[in-house]
N, C-alpha and C. Protein backbone atom coordinates (compact mmCIF):
# COMPACT_ATOMS: atom_id res chain seq x y z
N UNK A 1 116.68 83.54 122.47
CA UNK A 1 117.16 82.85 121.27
C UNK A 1 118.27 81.87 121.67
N UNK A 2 117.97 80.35 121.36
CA UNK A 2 119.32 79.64 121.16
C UNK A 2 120.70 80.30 121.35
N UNK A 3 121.79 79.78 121.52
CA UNK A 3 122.95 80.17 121.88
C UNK A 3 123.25 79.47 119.82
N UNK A 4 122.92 78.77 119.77
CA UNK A 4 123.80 77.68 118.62
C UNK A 4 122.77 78.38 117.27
N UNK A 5 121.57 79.37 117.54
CA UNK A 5 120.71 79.90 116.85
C UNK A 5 121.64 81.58 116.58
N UNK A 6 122.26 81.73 117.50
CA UNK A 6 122.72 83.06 117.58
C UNK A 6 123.86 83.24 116.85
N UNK A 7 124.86 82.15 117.30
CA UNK A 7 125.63 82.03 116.76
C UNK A 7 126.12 81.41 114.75
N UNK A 8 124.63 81.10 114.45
CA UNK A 8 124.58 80.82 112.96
C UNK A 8 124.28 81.98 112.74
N UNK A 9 123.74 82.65 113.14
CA UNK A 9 122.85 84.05 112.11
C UNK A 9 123.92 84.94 112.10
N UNK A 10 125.17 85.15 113.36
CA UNK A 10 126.32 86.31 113.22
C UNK A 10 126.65 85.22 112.20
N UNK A 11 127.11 84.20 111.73
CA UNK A 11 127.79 83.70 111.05
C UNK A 11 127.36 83.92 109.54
N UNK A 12 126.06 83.92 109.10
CA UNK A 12 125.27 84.65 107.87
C UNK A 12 125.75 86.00 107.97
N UNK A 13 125.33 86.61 108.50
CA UNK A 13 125.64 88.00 108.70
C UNK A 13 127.15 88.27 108.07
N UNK A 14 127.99 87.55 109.26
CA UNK A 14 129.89 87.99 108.84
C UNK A 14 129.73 87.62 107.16
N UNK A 15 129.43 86.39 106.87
CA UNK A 15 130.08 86.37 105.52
C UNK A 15 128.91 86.85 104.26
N UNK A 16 128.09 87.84 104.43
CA UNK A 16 127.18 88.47 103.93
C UNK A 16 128.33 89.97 103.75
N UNK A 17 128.51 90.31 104.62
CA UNK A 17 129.25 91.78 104.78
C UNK A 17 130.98 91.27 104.24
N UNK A 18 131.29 90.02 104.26
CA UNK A 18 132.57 89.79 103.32
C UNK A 18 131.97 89.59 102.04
N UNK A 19 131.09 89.24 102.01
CA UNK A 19 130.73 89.52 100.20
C UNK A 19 130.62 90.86 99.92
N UNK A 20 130.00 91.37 100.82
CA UNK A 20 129.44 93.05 100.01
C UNK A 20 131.22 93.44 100.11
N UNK A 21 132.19 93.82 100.74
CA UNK A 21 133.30 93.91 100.94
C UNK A 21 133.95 93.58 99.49
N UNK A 22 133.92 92.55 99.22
CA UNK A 22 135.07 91.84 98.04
C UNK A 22 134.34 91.81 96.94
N UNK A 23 132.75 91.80 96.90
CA UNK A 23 132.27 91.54 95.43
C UNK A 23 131.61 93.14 95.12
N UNK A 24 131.69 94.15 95.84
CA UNK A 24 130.63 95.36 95.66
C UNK A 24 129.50 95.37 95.18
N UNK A 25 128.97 94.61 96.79
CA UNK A 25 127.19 94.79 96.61
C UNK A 25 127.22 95.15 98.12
N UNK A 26 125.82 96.17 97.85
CA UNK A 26 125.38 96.88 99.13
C UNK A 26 124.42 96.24 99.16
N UNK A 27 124.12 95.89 100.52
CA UNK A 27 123.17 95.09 101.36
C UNK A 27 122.00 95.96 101.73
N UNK A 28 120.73 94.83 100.46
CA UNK A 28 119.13 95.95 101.50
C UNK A 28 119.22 95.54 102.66
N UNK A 29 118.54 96.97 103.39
CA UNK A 29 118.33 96.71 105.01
C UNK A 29 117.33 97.77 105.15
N UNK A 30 116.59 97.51 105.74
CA UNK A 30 115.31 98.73 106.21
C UNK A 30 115.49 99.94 106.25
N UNK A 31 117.35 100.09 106.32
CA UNK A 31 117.50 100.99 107.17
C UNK A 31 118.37 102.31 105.84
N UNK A 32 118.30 101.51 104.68
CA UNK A 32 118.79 102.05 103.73
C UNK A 32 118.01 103.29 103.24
N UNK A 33 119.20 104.47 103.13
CA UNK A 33 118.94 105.78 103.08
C UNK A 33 119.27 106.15 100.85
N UNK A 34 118.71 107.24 100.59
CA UNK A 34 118.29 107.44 99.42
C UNK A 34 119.93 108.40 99.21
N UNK A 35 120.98 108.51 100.04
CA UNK A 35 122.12 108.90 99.81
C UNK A 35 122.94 108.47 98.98
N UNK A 36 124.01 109.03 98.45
CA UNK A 36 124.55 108.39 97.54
C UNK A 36 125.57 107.95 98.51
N UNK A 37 126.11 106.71 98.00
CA UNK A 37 126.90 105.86 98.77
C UNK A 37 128.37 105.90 98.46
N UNK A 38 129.35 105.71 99.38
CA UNK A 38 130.77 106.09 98.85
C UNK A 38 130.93 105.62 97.49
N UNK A 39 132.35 106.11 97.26
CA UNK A 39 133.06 105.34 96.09
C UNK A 39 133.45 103.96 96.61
N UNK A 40 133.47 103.42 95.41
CA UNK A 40 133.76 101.75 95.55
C UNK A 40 134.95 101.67 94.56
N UNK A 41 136.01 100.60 94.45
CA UNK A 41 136.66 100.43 93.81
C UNK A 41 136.91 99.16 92.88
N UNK A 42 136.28 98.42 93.54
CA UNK A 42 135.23 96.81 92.78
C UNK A 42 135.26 97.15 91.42
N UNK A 43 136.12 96.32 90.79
CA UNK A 43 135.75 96.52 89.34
C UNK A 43 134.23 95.05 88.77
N UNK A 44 133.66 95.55 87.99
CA UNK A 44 132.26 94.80 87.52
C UNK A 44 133.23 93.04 86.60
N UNK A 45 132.74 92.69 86.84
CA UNK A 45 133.15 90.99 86.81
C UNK A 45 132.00 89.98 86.16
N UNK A 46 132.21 89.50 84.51
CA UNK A 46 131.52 89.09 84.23
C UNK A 46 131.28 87.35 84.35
N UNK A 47 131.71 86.98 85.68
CA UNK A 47 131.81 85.79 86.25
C UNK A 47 130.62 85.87 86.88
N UNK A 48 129.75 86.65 87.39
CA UNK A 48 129.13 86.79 88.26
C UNK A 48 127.32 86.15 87.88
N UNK A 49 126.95 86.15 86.45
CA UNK A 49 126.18 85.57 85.90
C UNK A 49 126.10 84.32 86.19
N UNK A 50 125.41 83.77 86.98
CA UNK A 50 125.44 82.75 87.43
C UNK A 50 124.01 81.81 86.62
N UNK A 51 123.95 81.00 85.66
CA UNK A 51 122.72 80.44 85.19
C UNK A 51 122.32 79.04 85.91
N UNK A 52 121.01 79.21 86.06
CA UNK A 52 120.68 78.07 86.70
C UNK A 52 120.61 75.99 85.75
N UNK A 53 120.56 75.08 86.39
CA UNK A 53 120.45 73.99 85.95
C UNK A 53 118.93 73.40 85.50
N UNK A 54 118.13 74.26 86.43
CA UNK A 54 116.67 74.02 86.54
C UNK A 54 115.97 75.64 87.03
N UNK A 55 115.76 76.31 85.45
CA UNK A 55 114.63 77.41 85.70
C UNK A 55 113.69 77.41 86.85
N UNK A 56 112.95 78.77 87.23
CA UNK A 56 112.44 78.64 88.01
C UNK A 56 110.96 79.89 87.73
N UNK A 57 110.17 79.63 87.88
CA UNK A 57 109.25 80.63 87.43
C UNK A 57 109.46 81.64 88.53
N UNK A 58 109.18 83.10 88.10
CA UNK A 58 109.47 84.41 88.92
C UNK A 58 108.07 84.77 89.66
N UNK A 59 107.77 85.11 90.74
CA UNK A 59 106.72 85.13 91.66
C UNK A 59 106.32 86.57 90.50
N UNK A 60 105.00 86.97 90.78
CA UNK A 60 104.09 88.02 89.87
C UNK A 60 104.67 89.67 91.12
N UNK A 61 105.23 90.31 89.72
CA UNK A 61 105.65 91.62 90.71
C UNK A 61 105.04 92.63 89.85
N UNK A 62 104.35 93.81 90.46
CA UNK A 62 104.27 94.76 90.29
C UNK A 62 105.30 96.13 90.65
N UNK A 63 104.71 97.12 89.44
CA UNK A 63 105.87 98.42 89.75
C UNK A 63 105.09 99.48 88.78
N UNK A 64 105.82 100.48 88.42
CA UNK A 64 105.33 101.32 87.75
C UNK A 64 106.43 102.26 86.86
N UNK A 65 106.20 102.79 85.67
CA UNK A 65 106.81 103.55 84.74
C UNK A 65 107.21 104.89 85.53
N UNK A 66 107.72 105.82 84.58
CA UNK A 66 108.27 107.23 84.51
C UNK A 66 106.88 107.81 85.38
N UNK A 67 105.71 107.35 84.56
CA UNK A 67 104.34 108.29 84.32
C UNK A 67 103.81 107.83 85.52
N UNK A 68 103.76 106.94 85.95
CA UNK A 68 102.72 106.00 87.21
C UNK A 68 102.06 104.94 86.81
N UNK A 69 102.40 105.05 85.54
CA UNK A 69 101.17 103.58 85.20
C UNK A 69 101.84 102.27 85.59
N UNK A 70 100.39 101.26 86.32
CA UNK A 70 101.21 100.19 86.58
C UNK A 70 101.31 99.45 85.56
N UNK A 71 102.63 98.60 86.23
CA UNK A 71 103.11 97.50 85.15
C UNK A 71 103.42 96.48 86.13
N UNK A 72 103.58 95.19 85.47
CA UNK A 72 103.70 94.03 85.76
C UNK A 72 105.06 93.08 85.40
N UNK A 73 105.85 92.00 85.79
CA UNK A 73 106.57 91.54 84.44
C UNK A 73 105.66 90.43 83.98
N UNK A 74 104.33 90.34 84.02
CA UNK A 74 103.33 89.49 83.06
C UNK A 74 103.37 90.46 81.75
N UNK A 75 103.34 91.27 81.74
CA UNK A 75 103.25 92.67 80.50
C UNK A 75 104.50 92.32 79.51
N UNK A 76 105.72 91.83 80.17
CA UNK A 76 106.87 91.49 79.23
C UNK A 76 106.72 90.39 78.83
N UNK A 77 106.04 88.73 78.86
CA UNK A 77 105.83 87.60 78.40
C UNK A 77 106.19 88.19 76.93
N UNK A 78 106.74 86.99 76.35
CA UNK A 78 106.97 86.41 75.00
C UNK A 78 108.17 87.26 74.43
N UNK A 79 109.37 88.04 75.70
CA UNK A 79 109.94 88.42 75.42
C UNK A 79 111.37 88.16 76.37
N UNK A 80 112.31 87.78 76.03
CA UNK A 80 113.44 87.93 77.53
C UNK A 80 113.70 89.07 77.65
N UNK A 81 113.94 89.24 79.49
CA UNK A 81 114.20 90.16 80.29
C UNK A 81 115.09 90.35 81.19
N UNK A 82 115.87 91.26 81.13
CA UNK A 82 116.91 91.32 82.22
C UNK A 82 116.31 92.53 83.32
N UNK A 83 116.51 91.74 84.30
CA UNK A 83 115.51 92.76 85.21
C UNK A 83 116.55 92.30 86.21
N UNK A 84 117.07 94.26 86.36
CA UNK A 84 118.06 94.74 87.40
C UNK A 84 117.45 95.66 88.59
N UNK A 85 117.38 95.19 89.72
CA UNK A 85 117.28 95.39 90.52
C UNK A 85 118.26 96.64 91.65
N UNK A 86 117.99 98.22 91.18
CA UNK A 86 118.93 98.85 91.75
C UNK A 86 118.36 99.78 92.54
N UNK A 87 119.55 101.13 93.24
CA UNK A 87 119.05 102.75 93.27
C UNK A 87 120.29 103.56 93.28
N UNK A 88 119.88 104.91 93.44
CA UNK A 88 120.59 105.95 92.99
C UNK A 88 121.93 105.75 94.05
N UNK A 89 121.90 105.39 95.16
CA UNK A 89 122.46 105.45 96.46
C UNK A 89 123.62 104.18 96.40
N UNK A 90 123.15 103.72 95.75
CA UNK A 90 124.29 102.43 95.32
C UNK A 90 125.35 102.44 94.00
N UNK A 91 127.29 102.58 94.96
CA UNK A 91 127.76 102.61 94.09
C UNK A 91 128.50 102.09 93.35
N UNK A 92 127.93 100.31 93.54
CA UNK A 92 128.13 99.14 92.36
C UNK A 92 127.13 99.35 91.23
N UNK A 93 126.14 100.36 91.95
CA UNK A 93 124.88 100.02 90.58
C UNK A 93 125.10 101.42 90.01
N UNK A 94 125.91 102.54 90.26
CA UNK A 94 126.48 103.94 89.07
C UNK A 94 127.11 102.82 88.44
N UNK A 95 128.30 101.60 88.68
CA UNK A 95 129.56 101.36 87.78
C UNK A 95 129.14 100.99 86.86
N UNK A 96 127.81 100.05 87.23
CA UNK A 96 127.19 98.85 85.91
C UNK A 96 126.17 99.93 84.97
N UNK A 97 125.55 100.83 85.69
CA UNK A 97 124.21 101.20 84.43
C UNK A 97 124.43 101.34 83.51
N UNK A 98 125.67 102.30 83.02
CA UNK A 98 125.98 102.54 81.86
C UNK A 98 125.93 101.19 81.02
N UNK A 99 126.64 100.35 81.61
CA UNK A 99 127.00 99.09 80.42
C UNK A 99 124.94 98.19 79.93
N UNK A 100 124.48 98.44 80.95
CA UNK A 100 123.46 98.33 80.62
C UNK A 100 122.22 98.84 79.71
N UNK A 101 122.47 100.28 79.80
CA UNK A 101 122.27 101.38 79.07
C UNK A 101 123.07 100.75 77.52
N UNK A 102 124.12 100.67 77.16
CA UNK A 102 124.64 100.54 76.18
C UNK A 102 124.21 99.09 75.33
N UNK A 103 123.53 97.91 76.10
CA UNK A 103 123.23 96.66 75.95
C UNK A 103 121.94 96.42 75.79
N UNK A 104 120.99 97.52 76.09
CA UNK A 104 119.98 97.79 75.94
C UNK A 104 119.73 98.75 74.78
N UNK A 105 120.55 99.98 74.09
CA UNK A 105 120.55 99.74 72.66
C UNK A 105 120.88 99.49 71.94
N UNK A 106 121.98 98.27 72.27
CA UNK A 106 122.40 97.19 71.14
C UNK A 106 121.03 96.10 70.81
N UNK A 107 120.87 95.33 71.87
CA UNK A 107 120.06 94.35 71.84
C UNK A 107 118.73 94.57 72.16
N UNK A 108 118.28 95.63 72.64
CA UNK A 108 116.78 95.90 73.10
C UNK A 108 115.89 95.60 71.82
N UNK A 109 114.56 95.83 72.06
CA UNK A 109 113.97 95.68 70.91
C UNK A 109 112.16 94.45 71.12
N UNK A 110 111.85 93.84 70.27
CA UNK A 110 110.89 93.20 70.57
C UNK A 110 111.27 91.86 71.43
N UNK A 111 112.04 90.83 70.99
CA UNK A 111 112.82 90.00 71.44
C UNK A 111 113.46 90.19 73.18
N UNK A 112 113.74 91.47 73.76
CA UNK A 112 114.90 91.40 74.23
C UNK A 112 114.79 92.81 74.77
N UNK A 113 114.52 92.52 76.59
CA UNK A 113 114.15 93.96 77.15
C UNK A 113 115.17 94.23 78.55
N UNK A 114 115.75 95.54 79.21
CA UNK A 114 116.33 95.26 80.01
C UNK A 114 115.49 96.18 81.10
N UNK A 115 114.94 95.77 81.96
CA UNK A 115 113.91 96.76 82.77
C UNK A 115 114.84 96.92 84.29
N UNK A 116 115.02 97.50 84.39
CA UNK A 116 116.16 98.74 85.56
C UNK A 116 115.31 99.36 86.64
N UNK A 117 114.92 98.38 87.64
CA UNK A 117 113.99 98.77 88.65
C UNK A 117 114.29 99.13 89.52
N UNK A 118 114.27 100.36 89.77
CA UNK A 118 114.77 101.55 91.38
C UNK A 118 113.90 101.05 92.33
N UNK A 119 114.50 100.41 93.76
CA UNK A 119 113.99 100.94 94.73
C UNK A 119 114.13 102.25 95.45
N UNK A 120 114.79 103.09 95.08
CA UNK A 120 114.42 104.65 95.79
C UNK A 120 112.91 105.25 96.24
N UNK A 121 113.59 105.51 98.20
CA UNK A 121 112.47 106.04 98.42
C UNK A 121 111.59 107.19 97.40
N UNK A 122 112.51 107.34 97.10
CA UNK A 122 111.99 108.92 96.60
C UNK A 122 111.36 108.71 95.61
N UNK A 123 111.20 107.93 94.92
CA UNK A 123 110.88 107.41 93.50
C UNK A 123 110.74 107.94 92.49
N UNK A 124 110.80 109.37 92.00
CA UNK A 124 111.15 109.64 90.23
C UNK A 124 111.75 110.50 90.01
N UNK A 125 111.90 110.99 91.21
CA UNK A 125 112.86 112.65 91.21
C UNK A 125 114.08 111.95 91.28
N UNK A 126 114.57 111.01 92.54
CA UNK A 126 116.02 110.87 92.31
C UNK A 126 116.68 110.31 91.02
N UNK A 127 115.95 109.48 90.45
CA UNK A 127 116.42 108.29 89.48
C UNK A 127 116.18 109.38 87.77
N UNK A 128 114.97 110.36 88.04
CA UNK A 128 115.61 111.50 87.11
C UNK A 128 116.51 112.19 86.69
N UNK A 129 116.95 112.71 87.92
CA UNK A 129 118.28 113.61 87.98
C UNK A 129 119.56 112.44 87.88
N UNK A 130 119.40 110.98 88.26
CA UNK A 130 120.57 110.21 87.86
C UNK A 130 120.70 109.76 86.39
N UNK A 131 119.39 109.42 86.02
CA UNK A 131 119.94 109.62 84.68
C UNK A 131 120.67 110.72 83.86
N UNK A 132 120.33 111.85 84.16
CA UNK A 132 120.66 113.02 83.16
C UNK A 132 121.76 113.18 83.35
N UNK A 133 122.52 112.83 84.96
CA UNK A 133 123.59 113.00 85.27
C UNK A 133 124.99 112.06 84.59
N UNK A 134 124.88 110.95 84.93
CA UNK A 134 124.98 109.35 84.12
C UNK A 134 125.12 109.39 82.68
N UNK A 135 124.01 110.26 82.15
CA UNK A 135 123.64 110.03 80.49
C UNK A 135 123.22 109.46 80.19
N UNK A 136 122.27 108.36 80.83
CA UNK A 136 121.35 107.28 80.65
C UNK A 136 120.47 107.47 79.45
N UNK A 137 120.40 106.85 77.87
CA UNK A 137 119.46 107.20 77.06
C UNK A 137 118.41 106.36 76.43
N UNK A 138 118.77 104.92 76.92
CA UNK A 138 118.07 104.01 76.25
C UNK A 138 117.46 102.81 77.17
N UNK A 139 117.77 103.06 78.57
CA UNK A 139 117.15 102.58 79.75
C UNK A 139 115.51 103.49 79.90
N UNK A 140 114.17 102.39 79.76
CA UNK A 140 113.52 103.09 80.58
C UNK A 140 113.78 103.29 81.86
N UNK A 141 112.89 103.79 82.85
CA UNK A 141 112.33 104.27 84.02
C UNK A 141 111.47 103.18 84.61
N UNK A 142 111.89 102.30 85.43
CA UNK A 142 110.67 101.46 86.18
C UNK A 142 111.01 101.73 87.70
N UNK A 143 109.90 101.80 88.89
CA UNK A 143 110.10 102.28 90.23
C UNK A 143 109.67 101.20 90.87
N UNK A 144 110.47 101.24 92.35
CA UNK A 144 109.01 100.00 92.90
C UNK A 144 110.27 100.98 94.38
N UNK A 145 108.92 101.47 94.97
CA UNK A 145 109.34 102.87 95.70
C UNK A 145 109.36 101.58 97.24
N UNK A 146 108.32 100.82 97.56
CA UNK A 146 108.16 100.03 98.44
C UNK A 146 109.21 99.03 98.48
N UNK A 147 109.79 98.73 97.31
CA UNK A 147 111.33 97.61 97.46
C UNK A 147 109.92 96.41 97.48
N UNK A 148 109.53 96.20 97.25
CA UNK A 148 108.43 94.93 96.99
C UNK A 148 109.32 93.73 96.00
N UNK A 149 110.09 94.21 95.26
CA UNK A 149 110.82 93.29 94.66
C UNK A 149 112.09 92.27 95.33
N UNK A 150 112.44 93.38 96.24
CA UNK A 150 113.47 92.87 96.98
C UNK A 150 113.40 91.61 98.01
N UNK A 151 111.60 91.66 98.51
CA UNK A 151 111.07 90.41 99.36
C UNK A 151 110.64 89.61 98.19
N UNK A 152 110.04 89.54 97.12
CA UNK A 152 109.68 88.63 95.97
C UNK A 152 110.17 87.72 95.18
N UNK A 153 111.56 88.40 94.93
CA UNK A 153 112.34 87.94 94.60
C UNK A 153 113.87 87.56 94.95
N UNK A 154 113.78 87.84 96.60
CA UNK A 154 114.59 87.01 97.40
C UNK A 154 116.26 87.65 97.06
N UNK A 155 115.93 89.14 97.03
CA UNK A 155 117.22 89.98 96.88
C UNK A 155 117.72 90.70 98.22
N UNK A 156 118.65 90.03 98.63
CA UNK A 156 119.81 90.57 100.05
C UNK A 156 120.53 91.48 99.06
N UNK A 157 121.11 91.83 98.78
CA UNK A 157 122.07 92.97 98.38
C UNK A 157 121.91 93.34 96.68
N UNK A 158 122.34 94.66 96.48
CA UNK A 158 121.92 95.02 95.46
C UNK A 158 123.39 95.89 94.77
N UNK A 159 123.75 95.84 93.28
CA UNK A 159 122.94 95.51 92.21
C UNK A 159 122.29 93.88 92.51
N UNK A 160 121.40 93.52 92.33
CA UNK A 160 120.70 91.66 92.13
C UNK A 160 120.00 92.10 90.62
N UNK A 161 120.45 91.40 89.54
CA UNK A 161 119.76 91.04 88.14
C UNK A 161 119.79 89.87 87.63
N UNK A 162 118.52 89.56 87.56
CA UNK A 162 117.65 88.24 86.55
C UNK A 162 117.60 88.36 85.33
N UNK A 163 118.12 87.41 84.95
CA UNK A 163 117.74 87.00 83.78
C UNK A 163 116.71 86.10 83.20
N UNK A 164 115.65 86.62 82.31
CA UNK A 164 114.33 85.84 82.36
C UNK A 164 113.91 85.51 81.08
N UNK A 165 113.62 84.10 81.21
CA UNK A 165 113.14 83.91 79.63
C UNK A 165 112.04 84.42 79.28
N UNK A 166 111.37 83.81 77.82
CA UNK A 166 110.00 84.15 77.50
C UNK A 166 108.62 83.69 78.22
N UNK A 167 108.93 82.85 78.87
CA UNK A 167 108.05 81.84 79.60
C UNK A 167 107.71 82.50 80.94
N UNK A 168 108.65 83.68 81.33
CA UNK A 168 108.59 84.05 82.86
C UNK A 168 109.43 83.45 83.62
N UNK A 169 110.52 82.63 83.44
CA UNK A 169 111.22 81.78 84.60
C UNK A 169 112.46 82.64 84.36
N UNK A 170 112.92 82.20 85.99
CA UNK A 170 114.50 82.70 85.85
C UNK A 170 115.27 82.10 85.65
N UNK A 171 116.32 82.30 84.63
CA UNK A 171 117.45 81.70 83.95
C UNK A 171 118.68 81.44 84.59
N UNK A 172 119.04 82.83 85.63
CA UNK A 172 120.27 83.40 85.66
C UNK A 172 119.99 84.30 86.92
N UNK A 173 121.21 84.85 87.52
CA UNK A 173 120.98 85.77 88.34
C UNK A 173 122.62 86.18 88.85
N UNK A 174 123.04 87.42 88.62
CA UNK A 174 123.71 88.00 89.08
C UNK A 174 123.60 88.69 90.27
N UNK A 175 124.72 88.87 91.21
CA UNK A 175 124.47 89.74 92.52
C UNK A 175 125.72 90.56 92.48
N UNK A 176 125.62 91.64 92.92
CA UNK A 176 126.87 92.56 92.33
C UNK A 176 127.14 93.23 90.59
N UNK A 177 128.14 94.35 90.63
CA UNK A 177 128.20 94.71 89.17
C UNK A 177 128.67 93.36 88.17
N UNK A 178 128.09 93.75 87.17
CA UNK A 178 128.23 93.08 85.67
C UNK A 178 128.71 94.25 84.89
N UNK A 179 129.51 93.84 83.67
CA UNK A 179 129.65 95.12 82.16
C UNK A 179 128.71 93.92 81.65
N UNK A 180 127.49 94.33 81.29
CA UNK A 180 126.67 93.62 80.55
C UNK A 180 126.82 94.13 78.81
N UNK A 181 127.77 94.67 79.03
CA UNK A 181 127.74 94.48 77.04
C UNK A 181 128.68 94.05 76.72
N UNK A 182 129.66 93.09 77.65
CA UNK A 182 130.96 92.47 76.93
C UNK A 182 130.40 91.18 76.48
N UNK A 183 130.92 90.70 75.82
CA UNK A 183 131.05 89.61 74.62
C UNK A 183 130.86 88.64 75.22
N UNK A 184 131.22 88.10 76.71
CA UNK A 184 130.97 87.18 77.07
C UNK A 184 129.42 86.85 77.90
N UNK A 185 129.07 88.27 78.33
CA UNK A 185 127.85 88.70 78.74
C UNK A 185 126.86 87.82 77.71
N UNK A 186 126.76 89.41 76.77
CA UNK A 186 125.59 89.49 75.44
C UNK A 186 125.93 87.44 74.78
N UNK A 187 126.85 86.82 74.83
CA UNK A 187 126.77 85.42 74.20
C UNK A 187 125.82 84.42 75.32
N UNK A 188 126.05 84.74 76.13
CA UNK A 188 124.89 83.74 77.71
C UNK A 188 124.00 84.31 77.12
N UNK A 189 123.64 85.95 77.38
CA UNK A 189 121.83 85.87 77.17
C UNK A 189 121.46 85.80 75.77
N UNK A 190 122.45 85.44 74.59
CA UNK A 190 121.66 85.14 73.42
C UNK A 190 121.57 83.42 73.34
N UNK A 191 122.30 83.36 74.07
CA UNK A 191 122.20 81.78 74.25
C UNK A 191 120.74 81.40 74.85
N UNK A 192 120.41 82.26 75.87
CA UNK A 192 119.19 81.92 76.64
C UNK A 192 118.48 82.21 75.84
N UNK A 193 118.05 83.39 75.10
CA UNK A 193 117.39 83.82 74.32
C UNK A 193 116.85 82.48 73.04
N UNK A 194 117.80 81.90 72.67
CA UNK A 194 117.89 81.11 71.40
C UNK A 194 118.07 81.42 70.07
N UNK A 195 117.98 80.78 69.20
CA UNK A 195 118.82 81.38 67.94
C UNK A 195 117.41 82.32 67.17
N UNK A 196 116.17 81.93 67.32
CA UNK A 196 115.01 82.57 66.92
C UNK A 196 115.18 83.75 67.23
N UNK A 197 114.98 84.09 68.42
CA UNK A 197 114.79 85.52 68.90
C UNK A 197 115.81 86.43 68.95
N UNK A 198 117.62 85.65 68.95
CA UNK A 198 118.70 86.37 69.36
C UNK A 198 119.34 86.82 67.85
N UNK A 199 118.47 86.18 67.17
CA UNK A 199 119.21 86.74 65.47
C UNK A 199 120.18 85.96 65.21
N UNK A 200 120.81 84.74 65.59
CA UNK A 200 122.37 84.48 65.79
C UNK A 200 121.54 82.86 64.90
N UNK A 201 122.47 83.02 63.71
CA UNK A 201 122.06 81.83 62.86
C UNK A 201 122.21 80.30 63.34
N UNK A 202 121.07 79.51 63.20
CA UNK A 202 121.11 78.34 63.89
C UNK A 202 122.25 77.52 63.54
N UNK A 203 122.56 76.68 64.46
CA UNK A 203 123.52 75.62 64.05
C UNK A 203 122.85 74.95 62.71
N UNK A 204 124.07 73.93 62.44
CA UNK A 204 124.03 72.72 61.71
C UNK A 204 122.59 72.01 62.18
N UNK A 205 122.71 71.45 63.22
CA UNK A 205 121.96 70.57 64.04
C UNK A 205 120.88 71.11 64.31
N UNK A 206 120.81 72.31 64.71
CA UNK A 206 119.49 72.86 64.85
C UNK A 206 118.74 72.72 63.69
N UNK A 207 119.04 73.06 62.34
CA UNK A 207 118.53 73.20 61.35
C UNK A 207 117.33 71.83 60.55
N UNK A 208 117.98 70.46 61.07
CA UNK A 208 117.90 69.57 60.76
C UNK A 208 116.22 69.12 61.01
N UNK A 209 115.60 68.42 60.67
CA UNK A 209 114.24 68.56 61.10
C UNK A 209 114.30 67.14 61.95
């Protein structure tokens, strides 16, 4: 390998591991174990929502429910989706679920879905016992035991959550914890959402024909 090849990739690398460091995100790596991961002290930061200038359609991923049945996010069309990308072993993604859990039965519903996709090897036993533990009540169960999402959708470290319109494109994307039910959160994705689907009465201007 290049000398000037070697020396860019430690350089990705160093400031990959100063992000996971300062923003609390744990980095996929092959080598990631189904353990639970230390305590972190990273508080969740709703700066981190980052929306894009120019959507982007989301490559076609498969996964599966509680039960095994597969699912798709073609199955969610005509609805926005926040699709969080976590596992049990990660402990930026204990700080955030709850708030997600809580934002998901505020706003869940036909309009407006938050799908919470474990890569755990283990796939339904661990993410069982974390919910019950957690108190998780209004999050389904989605698995993707292979991490297939993580090459698809171009996720280095995890918590990683999209935000997706009705159309299938991505809006938004956070890396690291979010409190996804603070005020400044839930106003971006009703914004994305629009005033139709988010319940939130149209403007003046909107109204106008």
């Amino acid at each position: 390998m290049p000398i000037l090849r070697r020396r860019r990739l430690a350089l990705v690398l160093s400031l990959w591991l100063v992000a996971g460091a300062v923003g609390g995100i744990v980095l996929v790596t092959s080598r990631s174990s189904d353990r639970p991961a230390g305590p972190t002290t990273v508080q969740p930061s709703v700066s981190r929502l980052v929306m894009h200038d120019q959507p982007h359609l989301v490559p076609a991923l498969d996964f599966t429910d509680a039960g095994g049945a597969p699912l798709s996010l073609d199955g969610f069309r005509d609805r926005t989706v926040l699709l969080n990308v976590w596992a049990t072993w990660c402990a930026p993604c204990r700080k955030e679920m709850p708030s997600l859990d809580r934002l998901q039965a505020e706003m869940g519903g036909p309009t407006f879905q938050v799908v919470a996709l474990s890569i755990d090897r283990g796939g339904l036993d661990p993410v069982h016992a974390f919910y019950r533990e957690i108190g998780l009540a209004h999050l389904g169960i989605y698995l993707d035991p292979p991490s297939a999402s993580t090459r698809a959708l171009n996720v280095l470290g995890i918590p990683t959550t999209l935000l997706i319109d009705r159309a299938g494109r991505e809006v938004g994307r956070a890396t690291g914890p979010v409190e996804w039910d603070s005020a400044e959160i839930k106003a971006a994705i009703r914004q994305a959402m629009g005033p139709a689907e988010s319940g939130t009465p149209p403007t003046t201007e909107e109204r106008r024909p």
